[in-house]
Protein backbone atom coordinates (compact mmCIF):
# COMPACT_ATOMS: atom_id res chain seq x y z
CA UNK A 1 -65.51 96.41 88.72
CA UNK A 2 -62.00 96.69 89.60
CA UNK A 3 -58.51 95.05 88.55
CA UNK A 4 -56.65 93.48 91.67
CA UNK A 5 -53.35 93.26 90.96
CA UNK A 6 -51.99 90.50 93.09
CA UNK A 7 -48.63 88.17 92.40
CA UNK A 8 -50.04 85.43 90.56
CA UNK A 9 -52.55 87.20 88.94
CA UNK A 10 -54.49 90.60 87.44
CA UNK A 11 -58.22 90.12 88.13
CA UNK A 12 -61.25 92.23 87.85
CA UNK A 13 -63.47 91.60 90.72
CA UNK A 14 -66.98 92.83 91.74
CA UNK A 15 -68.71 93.02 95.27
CA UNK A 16 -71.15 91.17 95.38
CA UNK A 17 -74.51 91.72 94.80
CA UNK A 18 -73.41 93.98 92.00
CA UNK A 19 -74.52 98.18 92.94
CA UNK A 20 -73.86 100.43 90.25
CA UNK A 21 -71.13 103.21 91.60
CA UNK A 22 -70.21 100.53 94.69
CA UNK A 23 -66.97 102.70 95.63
CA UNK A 24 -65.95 99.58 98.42
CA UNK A 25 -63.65 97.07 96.54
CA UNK A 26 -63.69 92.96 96.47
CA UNK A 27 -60.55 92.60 98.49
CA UNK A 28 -59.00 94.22 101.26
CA UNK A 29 -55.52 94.54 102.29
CA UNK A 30 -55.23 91.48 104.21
CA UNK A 31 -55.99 89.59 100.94
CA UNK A 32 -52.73 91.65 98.93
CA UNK A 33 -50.89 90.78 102.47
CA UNK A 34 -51.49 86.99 102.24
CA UNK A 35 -50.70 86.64 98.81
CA UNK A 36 -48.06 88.54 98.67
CA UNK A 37 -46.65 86.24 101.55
CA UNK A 38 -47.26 83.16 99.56
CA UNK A 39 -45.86 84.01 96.76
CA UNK A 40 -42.40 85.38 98.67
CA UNK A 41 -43.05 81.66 100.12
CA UNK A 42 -43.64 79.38 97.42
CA UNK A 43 -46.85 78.85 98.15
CA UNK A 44 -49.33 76.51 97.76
CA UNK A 45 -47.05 73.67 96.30
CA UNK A 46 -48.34 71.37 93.48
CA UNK A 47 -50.16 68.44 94.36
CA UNK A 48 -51.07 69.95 97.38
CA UNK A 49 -54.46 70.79 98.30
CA UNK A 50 -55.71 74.12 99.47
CA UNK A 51 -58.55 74.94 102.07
CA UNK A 52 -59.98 78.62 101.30
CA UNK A 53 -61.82 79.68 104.49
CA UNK A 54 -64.06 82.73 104.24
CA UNK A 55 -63.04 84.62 101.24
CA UNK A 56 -65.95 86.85 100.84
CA UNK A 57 -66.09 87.81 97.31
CA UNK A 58 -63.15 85.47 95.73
CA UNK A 59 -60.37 87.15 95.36
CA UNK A 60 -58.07 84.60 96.92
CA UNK A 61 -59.92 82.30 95.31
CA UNK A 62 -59.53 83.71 91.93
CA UNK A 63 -55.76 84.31 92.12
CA UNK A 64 -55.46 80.58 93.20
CA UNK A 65 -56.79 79.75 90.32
CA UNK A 66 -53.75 77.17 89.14
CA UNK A 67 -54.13 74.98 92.68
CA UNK A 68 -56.90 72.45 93.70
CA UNK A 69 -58.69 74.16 96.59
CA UNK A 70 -61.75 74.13 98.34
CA UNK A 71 -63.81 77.36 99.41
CA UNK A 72 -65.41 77.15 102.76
CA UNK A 73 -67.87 80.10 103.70
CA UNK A 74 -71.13 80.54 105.15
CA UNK A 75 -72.58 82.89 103.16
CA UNK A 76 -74.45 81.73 99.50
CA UNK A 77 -73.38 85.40 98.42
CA UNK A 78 -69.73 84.67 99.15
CA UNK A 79 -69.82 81.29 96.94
CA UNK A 80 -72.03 83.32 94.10
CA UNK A 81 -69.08 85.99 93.73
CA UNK A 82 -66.39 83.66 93.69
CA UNK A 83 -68.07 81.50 90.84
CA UNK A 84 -69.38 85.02 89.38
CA UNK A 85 -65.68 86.73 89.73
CA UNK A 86 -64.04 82.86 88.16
CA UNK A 87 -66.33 83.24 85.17
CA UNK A 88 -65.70 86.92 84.66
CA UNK A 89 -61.92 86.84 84.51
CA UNK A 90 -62.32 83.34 82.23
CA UNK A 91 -61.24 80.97 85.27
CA UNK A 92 -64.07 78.33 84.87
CA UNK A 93 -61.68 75.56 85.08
CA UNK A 94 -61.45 72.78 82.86
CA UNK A 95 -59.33 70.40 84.58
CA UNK A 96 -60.54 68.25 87.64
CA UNK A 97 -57.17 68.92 89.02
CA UNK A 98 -57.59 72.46 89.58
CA UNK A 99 -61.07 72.84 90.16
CA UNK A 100 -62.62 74.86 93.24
CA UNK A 101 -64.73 72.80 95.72
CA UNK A 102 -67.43 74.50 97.20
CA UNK A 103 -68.28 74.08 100.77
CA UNK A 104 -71.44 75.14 103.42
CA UNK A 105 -70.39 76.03 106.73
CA UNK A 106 -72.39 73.30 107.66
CA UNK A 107 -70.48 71.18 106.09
CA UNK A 108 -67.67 69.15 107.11
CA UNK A 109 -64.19 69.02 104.70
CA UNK A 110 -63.17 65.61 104.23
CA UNK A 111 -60.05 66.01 102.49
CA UNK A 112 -57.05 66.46 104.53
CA UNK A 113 -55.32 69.93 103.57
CA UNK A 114 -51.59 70.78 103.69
CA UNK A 115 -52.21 74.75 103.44
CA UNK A 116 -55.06 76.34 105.14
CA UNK A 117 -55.86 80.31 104.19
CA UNK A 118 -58.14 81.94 106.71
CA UNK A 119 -60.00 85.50 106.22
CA UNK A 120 -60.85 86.13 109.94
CA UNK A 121 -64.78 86.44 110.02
CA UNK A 122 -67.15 88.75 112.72
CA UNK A 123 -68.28 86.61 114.59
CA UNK A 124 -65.77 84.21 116.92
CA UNK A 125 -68.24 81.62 117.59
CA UNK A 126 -67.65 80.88 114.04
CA UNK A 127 -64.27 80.74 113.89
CA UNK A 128 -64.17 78.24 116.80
CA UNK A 129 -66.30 76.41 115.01
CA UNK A 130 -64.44 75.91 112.00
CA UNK A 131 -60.99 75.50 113.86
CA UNK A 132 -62.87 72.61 115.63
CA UNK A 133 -64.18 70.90 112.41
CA UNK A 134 -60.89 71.70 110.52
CA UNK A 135 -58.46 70.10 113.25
CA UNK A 136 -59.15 66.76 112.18
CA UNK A 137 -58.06 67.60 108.26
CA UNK A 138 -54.90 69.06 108.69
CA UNK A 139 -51.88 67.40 107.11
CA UNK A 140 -48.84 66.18 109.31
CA UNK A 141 -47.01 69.72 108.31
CA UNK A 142 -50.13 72.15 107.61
CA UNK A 143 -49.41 75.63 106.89
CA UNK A 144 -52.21 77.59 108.45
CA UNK A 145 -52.45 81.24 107.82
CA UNK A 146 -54.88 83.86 109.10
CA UNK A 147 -55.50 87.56 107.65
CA UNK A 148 -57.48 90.42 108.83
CA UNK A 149 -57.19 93.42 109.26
CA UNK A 150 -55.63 94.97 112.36
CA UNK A 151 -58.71 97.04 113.71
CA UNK A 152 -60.70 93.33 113.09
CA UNK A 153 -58.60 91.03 115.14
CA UNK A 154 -59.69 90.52 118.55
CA UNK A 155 -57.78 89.01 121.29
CA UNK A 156 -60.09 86.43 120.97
CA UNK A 157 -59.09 85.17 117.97
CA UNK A 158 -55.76 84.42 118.88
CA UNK A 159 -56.73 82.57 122.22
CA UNK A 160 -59.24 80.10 119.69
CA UNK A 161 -56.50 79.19 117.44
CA UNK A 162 -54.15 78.55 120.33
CA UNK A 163 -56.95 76.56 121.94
CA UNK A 164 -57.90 74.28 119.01
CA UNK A 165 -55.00 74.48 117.13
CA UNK A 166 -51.48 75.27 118.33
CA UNK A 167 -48.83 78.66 118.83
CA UNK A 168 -48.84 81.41 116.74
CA UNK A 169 -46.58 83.97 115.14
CA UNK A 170 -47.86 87.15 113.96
CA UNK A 171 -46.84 89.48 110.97
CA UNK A 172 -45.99 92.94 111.06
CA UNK A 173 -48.69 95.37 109.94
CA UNK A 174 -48.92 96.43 106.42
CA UNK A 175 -51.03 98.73 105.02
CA UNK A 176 -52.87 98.10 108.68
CA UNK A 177 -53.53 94.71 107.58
CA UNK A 178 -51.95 91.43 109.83
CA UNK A 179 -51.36 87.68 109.50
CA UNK A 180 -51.31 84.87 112.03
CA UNK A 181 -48.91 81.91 111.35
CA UNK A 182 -50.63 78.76 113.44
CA UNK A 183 -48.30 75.98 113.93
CA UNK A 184 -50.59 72.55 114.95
CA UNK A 185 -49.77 71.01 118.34
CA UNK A 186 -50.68 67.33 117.41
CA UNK A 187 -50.77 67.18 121.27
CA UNK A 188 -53.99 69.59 121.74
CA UNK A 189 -57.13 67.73 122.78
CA UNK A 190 -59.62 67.51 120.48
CA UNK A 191 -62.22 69.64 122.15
CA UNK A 192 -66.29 69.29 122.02
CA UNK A 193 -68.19 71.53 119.43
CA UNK A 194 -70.26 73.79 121.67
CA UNK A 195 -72.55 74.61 118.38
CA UNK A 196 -75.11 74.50 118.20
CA UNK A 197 -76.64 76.42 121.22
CA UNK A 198 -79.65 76.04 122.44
CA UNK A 199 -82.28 78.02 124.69
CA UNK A 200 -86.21 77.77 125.81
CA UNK A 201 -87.52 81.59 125.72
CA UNK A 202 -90.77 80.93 127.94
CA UNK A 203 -92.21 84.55 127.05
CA UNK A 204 -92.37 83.15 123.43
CA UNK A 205 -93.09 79.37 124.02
CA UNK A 206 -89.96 77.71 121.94
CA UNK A 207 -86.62 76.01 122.09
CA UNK A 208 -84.30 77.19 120.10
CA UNK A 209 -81.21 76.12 118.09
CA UNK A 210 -78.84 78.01 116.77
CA UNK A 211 -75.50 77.56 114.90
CA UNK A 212 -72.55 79.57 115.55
CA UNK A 213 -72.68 82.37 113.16
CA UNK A 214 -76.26 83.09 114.22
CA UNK A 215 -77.03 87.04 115.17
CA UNK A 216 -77.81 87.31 118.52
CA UNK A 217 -77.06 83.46 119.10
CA UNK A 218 -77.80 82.99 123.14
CA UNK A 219 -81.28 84.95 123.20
CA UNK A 220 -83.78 86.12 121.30
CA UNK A 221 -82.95 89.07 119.05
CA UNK A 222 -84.94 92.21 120.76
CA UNK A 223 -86.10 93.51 117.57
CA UNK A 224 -87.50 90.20 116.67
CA UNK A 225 -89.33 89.91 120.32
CA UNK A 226 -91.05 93.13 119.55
CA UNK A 227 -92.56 92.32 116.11
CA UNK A 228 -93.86 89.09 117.40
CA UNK A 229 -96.21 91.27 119.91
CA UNK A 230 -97.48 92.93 116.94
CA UNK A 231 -98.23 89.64 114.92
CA UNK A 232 -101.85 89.80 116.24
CA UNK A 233 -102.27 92.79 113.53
CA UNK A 234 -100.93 90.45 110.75
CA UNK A 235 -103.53 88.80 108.47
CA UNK A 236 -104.11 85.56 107.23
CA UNK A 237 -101.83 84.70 103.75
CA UNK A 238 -101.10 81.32 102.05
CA UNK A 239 -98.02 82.10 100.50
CA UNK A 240 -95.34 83.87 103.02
CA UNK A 241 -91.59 84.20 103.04
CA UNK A 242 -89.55 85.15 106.45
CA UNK A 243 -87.09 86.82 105.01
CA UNK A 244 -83.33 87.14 106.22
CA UNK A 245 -85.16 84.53 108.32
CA UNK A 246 -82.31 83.92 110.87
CA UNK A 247 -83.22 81.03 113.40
CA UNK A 248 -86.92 81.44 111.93
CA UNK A 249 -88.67 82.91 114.99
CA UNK A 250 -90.94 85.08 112.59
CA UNK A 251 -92.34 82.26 110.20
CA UNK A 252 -92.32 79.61 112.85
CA UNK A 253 -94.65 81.85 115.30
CA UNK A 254 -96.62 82.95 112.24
CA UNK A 255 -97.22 78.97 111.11
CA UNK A 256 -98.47 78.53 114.27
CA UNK A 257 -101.15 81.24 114.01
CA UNK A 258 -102.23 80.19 110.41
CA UNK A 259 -101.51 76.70 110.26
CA UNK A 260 -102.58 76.64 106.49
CA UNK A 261 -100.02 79.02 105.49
CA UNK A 262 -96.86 77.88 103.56
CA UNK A 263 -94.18 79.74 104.18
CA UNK A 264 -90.31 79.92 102.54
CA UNK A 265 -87.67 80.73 105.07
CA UNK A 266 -84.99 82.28 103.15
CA UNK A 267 -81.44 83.60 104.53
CA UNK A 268 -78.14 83.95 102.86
CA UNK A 269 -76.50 82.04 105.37
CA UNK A 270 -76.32 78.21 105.47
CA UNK A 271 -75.89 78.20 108.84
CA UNK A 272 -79.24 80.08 109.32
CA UNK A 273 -81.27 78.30 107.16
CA UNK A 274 -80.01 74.81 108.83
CA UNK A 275 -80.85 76.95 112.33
CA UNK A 276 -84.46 77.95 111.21
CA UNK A 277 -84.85 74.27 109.93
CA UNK A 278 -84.48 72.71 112.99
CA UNK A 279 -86.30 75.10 114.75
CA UNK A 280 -89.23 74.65 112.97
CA UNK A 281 -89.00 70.94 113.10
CA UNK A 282 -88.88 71.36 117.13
CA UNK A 283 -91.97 73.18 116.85
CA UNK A 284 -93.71 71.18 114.61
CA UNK A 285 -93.08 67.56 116.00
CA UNK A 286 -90.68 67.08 112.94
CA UNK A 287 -93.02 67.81 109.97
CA UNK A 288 -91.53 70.38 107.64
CA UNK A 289 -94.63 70.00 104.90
CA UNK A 290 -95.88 72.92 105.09
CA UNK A 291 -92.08 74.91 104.66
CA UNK A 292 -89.32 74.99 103.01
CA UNK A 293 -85.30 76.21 103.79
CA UNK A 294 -82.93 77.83 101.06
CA UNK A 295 -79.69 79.01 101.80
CA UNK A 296 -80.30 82.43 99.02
CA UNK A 297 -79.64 86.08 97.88
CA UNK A 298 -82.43 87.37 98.94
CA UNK A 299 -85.71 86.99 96.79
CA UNK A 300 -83.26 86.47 93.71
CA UNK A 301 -84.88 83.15 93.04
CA UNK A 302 -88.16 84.32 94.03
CA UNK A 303 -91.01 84.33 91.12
CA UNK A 304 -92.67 87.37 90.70
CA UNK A 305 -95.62 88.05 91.81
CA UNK A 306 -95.64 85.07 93.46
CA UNK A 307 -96.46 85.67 97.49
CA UNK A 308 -99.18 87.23 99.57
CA UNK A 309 -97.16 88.32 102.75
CA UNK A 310 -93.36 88.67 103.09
CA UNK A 311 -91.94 89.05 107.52
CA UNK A 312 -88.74 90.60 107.54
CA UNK A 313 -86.08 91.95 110.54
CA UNK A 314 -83.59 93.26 107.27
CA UNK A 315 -79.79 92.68 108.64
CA UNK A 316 -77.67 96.06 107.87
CA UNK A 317 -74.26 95.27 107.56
CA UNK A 318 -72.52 92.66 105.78
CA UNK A 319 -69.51 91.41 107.71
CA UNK A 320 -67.74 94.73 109.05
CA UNK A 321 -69.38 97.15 106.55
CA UNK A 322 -72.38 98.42 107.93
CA UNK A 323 -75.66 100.62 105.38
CA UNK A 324 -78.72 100.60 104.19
CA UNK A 325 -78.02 98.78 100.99
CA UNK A 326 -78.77 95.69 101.88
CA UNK A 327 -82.13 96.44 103.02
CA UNK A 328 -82.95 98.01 100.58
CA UNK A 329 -82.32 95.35 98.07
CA UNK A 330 -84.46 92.98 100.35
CA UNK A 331 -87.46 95.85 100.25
CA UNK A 332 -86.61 95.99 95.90
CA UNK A 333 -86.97 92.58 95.84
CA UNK A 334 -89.86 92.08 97.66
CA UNK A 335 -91.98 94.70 96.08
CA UNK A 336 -91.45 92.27 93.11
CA UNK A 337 -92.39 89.21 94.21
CA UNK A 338 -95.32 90.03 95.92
CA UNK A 339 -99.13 90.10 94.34
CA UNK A 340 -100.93 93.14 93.90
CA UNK A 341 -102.18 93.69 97.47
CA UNK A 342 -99.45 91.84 99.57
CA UNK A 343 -97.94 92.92 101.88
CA UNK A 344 -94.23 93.51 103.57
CA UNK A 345 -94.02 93.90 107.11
CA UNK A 346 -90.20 94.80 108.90
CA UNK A 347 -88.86 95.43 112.19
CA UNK A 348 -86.51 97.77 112.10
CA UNK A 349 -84.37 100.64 114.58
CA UNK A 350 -85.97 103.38 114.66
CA UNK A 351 -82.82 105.24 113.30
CA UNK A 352 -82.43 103.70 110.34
CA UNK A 353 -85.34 106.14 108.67
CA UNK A 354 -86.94 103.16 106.60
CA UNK A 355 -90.57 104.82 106.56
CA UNK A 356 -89.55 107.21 103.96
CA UNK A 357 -87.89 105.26 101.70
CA UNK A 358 -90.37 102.52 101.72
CA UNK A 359 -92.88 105.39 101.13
CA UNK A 360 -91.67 106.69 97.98
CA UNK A 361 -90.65 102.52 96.75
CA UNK A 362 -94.27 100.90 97.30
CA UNK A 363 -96.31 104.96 97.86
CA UNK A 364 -97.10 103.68 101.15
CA UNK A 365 -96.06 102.82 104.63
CA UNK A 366 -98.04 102.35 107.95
CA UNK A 367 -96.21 102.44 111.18
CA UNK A 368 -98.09 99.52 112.93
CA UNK A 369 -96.05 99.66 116.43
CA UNK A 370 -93.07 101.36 118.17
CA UNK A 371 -91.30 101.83 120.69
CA UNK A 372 -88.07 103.49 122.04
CA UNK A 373 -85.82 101.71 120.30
CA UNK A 374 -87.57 99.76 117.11
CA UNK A 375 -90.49 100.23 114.68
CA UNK A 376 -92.89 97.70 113.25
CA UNK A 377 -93.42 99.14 109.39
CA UNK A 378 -96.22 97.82 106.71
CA UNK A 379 -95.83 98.34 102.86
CA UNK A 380 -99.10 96.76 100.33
CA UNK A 381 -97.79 96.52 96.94
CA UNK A 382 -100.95 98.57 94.58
């Protein structure tokens, strides 16, 4: 934990999951950049109402703490450290008029906001598809103002909030962080959401939907397509989780070779588990019985002991910061929540070195397929 020293506030803040000796911090520059710039501006005023849009571990959320505002993210980790970081520095508010709203990505805000603060996420599919939702719930004179940092901000970005929103201003660079002023052309057409997309992969035998902050959004993820042609190896369980389950390719194919199974599709974004939801409801002529969808950390609300057979492609960065650490939380966690004699299967690059470290976690690791690129890897838990 660290103190962020920002103008409205000091506040210790932790990354989130908490890692003992995590040397990367809560906040980045671009979050001391916009804050700085609010308070030079007076900003937010009272009785105005804030929109918080991606703020990954709460620190804007945190120093806002005197202003109603809501906090729009698509990631359940994001929401957890901002409500984790609020309690920690004392900030669980008592008034109503203060309180922070909490909001899925697949949500849509309903209040109308007359300040919008936007961390610029990875992927751009998302952004457009907030800027399109958002349009309709800006005040008459919103202030909208995007941060990133400089080596983060594509050209992209700049054409989507010109497109759905109106001109923009840019900052100078400080501290190689950047923010975009957006002024709203009330004149802009309202535009179609494109999300979400769809495709029919034939090779596979499914349709599938997927929202816009989906990995690999347009076509089936190539790691994914070569652990389904090792599913024949896969035995029968009742209890199964697909894991950082993405659009649900894994647990849906899987369902359909074990019909009896029931089988938790778990992912930390909301706009994944509505993605993997759908999916599965294509698939199965709209009966979801046999599943269920949470938007979760992991396996942190996972019993122990509690499933046969756990189907996992482990994701390896989180937003622009890119390790193992997440995995390996995932392979922690599962070893767990499985019985004695269950089973974790992953798809993995081949680069990434998992077989030894799930060696010395579970004593054991089969390679059950590879090839140039990825690796199909088995763990029992003894």
């Amino acid at each position: 934990m660290e103190t962020f020293h920002s103008p409205f506030d000091a506040l210790n803040l932790t990354r989130w999951p908490q890692r003992k000796n995590d040397a990367l911090r809560a906040w980045d520059a671009a979050d001391e950049y916009l804050l700085a710039h609010l308070a030079e501006k007076n900003l937010p005023k009272q009785g105005s109402h804030t929109l918080i849009v991606n703020d990954a571990f709460g620190a804007l959320s945190c120093a806002l703490k005197d202003y109603p505002r809501s906090h729009w993210s698509d990631s359940v980790i994001a929401r957890v450290a901002a409500a984790e970081n609020l309690s920690v520095n004392s900030q669980a508010e008592a008034s109503s008029n203060t309180a922070i709203d909490y909001l899925p990505s697949t949500d849509t805000p309903q209040k109308t906001y007359d300040l919008v603060l936007i961390k610029i996420p990875k992927t751009m599919a998302l952004l457009e598809d907030q800027l399109i939702k958002l349009k309709p719930h800006l005040a008459e004179n919103a202030k909208i103002i995007a941060a990133g940092m400089v080596k983060h901000l594509p050209k992209s970005a700049f054409q989507l909030f010109e497109k759905h929103i109106g001109p923009l201003t840019t900052s100078l660079a400080k501290k190689k962080a950047r923010l975009l002023f957006v002024e709203v052309n009330p004149a802009l057409p309202s535009l179609p959401n494109p999300y979400p997309s769809e495709y029919t992969d034939e090779a596979i035998g499914l349709s599938l939907s997927n929202h816009a902050n989906l990995f690999s959004r347009d076509h089936l993820d190539l790691g994914a397509r070569f652990f389904l042609t090792q599913f024949v190896e896969i035995p029968a369980a009742q209890q199964v989780v697909d894991l950082a389950s993405g659009n649900g390719v894994l647990g849906i194919k899987y369902q359909q070779l074990h019909p009896d199974a029931t089988i938790q599709f778990l992912d930390e974004s909301y706009m994944a588990t509505a993605s993997a939801k759908a999916n599965y409801a294509n698939a199965f002529d709209g009966k979801v019985e046999s599943a269920s969808f949470r938007a979760e950390d992991g396996l942190k609300q996972v019993a122990d002991d509690s499933v046969e057979l756990i189907l996992c492609n482990p994701p390896f960065h989180q937003q622009h910061v890119i390790g193992e650490q997440i995995a390996m939380d995932l392979f922690h966690d599962s070893k767990r929540c499985l019985q004695t004699g269950g089973a974790l299967w992953i798809v993995a690059n081949r680069h990434l070195g998992y077989e030894d470290k799930l060696n010395r976690l579970f004593g054991n690791c089969r390679m059950v397929g590879a090839n140039k690129k990825f690796v199909v890897l088995r763990v029992v838990k003894r």
